[in-house]
N, C-alpha and C. Protein backbone atom coordinates (compact mmCIF):
# COMPACT_ATOMS: atom_id res chain seq x y z
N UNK A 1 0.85 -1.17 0.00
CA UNK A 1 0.00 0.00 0.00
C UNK A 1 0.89 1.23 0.00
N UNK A 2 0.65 2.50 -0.60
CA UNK A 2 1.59 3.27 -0.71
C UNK A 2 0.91 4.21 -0.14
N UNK A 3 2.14 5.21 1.17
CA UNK A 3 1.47 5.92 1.82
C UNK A 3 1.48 7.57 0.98
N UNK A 4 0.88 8.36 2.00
CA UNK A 4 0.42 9.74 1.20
C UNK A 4 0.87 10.33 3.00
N UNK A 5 1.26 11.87 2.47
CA UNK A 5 1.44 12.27 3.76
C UNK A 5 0.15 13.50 3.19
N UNK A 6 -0.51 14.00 4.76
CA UNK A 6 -1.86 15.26 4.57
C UNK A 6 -0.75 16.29 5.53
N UNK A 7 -1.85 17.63 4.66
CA UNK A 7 -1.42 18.68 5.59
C UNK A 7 -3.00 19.20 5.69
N UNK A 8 -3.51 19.87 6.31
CA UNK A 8 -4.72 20.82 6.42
C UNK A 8 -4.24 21.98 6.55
N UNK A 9 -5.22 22.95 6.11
CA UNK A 9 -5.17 24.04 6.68
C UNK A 9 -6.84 24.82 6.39
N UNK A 10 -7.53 25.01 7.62
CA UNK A 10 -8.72 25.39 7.90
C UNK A 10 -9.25 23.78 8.08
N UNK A 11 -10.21 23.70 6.91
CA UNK A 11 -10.79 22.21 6.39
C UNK A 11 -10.14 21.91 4.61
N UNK A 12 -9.31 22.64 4.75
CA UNK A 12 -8.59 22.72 3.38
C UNK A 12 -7.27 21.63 3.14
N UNK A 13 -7.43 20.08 2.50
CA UNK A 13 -6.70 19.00 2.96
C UNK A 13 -6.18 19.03 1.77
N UNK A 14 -4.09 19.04 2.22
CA UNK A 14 -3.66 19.05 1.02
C UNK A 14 -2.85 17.89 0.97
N UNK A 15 -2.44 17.46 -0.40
CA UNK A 15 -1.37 16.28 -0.49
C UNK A 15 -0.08 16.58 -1.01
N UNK A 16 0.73 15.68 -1.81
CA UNK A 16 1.70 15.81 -3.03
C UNK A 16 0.93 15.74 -3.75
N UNK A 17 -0.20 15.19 -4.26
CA UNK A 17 -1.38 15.60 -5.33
C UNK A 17 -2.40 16.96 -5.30
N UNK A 18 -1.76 17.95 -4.76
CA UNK A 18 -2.62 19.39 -4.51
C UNK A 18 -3.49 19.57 -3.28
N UNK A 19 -4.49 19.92 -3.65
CA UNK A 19 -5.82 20.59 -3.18
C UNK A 19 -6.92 19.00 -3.59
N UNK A 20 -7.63 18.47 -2.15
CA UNK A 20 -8.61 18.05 -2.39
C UNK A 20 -9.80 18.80 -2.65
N UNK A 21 -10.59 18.41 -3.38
CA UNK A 21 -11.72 19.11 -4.24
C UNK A 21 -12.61 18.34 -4.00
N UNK A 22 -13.56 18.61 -2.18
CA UNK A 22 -14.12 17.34 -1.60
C UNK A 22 -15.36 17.14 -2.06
N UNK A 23 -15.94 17.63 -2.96
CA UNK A 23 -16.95 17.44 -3.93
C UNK A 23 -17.18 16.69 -4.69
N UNK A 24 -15.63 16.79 -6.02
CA UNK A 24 -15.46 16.07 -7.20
C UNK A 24 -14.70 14.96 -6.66
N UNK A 25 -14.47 14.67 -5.29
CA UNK A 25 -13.12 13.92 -5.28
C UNK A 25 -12.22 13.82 -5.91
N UNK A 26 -11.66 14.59 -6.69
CA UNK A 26 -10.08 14.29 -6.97
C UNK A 26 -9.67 15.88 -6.72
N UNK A 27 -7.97 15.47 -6.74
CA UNK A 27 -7.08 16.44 -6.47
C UNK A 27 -6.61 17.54 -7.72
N UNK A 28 -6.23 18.69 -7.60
CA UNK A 28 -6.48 19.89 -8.20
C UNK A 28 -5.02 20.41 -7.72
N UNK A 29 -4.71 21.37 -8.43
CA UNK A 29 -3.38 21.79 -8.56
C UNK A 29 -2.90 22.75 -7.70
N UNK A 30 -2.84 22.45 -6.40
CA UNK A 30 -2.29 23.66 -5.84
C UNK A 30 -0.99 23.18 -4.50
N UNK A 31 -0.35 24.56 -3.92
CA UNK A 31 0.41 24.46 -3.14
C UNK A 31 -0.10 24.28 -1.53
N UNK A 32 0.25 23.84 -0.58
CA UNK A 32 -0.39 23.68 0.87
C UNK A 32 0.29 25.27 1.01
N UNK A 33 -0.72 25.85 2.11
CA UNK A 33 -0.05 27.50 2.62
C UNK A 33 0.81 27.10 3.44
N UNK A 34 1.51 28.03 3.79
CA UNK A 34 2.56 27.84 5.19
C UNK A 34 2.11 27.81 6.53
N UNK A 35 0.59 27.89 6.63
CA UNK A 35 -0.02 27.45 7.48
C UNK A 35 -0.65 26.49 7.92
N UNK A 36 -0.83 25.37 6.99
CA UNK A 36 -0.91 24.24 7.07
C UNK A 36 -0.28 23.58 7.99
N UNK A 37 -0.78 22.33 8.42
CA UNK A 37 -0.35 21.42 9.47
C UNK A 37 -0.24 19.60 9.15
N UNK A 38 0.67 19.03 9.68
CA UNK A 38 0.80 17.74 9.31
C UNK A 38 -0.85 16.85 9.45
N UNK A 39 -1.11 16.11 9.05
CA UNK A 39 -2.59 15.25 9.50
C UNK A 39 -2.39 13.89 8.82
N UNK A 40 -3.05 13.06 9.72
CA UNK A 40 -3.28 11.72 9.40
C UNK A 40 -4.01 11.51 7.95
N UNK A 41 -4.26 10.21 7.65
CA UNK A 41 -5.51 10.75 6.78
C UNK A 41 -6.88 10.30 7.63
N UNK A 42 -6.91 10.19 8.95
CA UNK A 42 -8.36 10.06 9.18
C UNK A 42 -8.72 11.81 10.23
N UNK A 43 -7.68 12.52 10.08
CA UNK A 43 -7.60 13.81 10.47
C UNK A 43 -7.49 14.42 9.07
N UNK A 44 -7.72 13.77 7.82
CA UNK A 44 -7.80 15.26 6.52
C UNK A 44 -8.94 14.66 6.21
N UNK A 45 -9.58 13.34 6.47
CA UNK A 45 -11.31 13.28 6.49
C UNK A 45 -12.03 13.66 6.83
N UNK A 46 -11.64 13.80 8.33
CA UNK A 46 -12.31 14.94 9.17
C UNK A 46 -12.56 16.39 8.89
N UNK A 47 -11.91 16.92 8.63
CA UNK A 47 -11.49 18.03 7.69
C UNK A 47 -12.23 18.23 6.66
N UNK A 48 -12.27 17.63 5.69
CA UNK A 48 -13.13 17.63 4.33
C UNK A 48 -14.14 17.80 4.94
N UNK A 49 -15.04 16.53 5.95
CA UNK A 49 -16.07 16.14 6.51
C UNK A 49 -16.95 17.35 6.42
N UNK A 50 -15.93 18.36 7.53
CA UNK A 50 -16.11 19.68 8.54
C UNK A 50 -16.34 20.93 7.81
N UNK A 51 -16.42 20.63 6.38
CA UNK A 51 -15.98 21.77 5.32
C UNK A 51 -17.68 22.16 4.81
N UNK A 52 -18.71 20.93 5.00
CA UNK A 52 -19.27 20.93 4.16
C UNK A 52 -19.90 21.03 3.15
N UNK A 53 -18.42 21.22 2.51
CA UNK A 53 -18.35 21.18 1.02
C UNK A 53 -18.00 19.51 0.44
N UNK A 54 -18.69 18.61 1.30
CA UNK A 54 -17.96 17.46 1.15
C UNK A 54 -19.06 16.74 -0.14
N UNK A 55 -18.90 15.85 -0.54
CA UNK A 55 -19.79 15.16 -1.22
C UNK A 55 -20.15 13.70 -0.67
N UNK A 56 -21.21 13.03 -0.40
CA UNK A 56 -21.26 11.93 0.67
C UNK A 56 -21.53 11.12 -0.54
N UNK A 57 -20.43 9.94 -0.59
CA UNK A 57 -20.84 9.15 -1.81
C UNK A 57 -21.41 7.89 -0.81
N UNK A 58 -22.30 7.09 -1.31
CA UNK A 58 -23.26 5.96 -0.26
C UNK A 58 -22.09 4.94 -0.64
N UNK A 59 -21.83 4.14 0.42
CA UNK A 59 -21.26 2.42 0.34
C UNK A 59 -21.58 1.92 1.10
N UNK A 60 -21.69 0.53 -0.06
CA UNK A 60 -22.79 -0.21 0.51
C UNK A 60 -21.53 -1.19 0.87
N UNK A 61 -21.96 -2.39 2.42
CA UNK A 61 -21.24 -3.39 2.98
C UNK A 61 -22.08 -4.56 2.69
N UNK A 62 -21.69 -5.81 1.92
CA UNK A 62 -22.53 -6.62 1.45
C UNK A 62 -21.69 -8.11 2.39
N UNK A 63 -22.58 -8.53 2.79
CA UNK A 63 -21.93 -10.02 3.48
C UNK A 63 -22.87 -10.73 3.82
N UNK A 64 -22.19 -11.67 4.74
CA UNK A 64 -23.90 -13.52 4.47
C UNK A 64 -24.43 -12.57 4.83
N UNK A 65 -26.07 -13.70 5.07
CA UNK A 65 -27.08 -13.31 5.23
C UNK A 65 -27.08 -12.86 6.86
N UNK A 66 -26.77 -14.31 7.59
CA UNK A 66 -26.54 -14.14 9.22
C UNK A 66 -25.29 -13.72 9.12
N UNK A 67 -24.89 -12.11 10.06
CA UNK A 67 -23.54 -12.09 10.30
C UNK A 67 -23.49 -12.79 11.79
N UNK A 68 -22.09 -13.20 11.95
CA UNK A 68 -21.91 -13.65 13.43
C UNK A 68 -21.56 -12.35 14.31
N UNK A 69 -21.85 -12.75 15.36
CA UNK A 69 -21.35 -11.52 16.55
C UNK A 69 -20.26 -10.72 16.59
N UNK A 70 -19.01 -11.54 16.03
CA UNK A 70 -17.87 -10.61 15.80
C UNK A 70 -18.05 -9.51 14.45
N UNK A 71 -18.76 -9.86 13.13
CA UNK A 71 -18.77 -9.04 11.82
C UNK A 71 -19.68 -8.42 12.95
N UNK A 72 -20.79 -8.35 14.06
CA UNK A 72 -21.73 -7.67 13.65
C UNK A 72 -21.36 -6.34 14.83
N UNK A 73 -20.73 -6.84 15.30
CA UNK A 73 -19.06 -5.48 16.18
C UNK A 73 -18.38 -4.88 15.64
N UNK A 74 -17.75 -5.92 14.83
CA UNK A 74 -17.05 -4.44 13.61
C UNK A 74 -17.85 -3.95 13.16
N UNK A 75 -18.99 -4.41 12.17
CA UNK A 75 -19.52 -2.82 11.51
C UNK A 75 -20.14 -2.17 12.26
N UNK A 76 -20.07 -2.57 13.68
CA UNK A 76 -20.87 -1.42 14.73
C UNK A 76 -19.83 -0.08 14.80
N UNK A 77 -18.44 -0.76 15.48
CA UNK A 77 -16.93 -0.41 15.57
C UNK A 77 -16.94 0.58 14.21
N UNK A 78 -17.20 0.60 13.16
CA UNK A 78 -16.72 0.88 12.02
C UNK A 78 -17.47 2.02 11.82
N UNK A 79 -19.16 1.84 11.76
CA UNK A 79 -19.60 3.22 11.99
C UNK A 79 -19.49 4.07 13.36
N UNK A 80 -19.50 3.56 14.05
CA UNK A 80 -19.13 4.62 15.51
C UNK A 80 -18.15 5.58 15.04
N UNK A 81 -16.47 4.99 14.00
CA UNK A 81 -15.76 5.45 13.59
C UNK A 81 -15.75 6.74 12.92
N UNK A 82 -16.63 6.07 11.87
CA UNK A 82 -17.33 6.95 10.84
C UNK A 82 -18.00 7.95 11.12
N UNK A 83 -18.73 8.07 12.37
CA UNK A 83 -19.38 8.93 12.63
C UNK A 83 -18.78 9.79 13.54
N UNK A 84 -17.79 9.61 14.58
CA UNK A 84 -16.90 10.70 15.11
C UNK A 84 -16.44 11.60 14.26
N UNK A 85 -16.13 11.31 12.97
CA UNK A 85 -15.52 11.99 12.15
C UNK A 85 -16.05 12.93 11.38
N UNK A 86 -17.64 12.66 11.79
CA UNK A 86 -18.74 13.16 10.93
C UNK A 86 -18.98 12.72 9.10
N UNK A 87 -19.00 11.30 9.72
CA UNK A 87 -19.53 10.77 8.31
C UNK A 87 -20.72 9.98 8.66
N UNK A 88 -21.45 10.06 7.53
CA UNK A 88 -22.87 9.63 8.25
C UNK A 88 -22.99 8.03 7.62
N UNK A 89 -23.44 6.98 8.12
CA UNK A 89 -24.08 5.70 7.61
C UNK A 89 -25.42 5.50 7.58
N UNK A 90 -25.84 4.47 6.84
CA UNK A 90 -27.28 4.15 6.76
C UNK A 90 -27.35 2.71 6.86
């Protein structure tokens, strides 16, 4: 997996690929300001999130019919996640 380093600045999440453009999802040509700050990427999600200028694309989690108790913790685990961050599930 190849990593990416984030910087923010405001809700403004930048990469070595520019300016996220949290709408269109993809990246756009620009420089991070000198005010920018290092971020994870589940701290430049947040960010986008917070902008709401974000675009919420739906995904869907497809598995058996019965999940067992452990799948049915993680995707509990998974949106709890999701939603600190201010991403919404359905």
């Amino acid at each position: 997996m190849q990593s990416s380093s984030f910087s923010v600045s405001g809700h403004d999440v930048f990469s070595e690929k520019g300016k996220l453009d949290p709408w269109h999802w993809k990246w756009i040509d620009a420089v991070a300001p000198v005010d920018a700050t290092p971020a994870t990427p589940r701290q430049a999600l947040a960010a986008a999130a917070a902008s709401g200028r974000m675009r919420r694309i739906p995904v869907g989690v497809i598995g058996p019919r019965e999940a067992t108790t452990q799948q049915l913790a993680t995707a509990e685990a998974i949106g709890t996640a999701l939603g600190r961050i201010g991403l919404t599930g359905v």
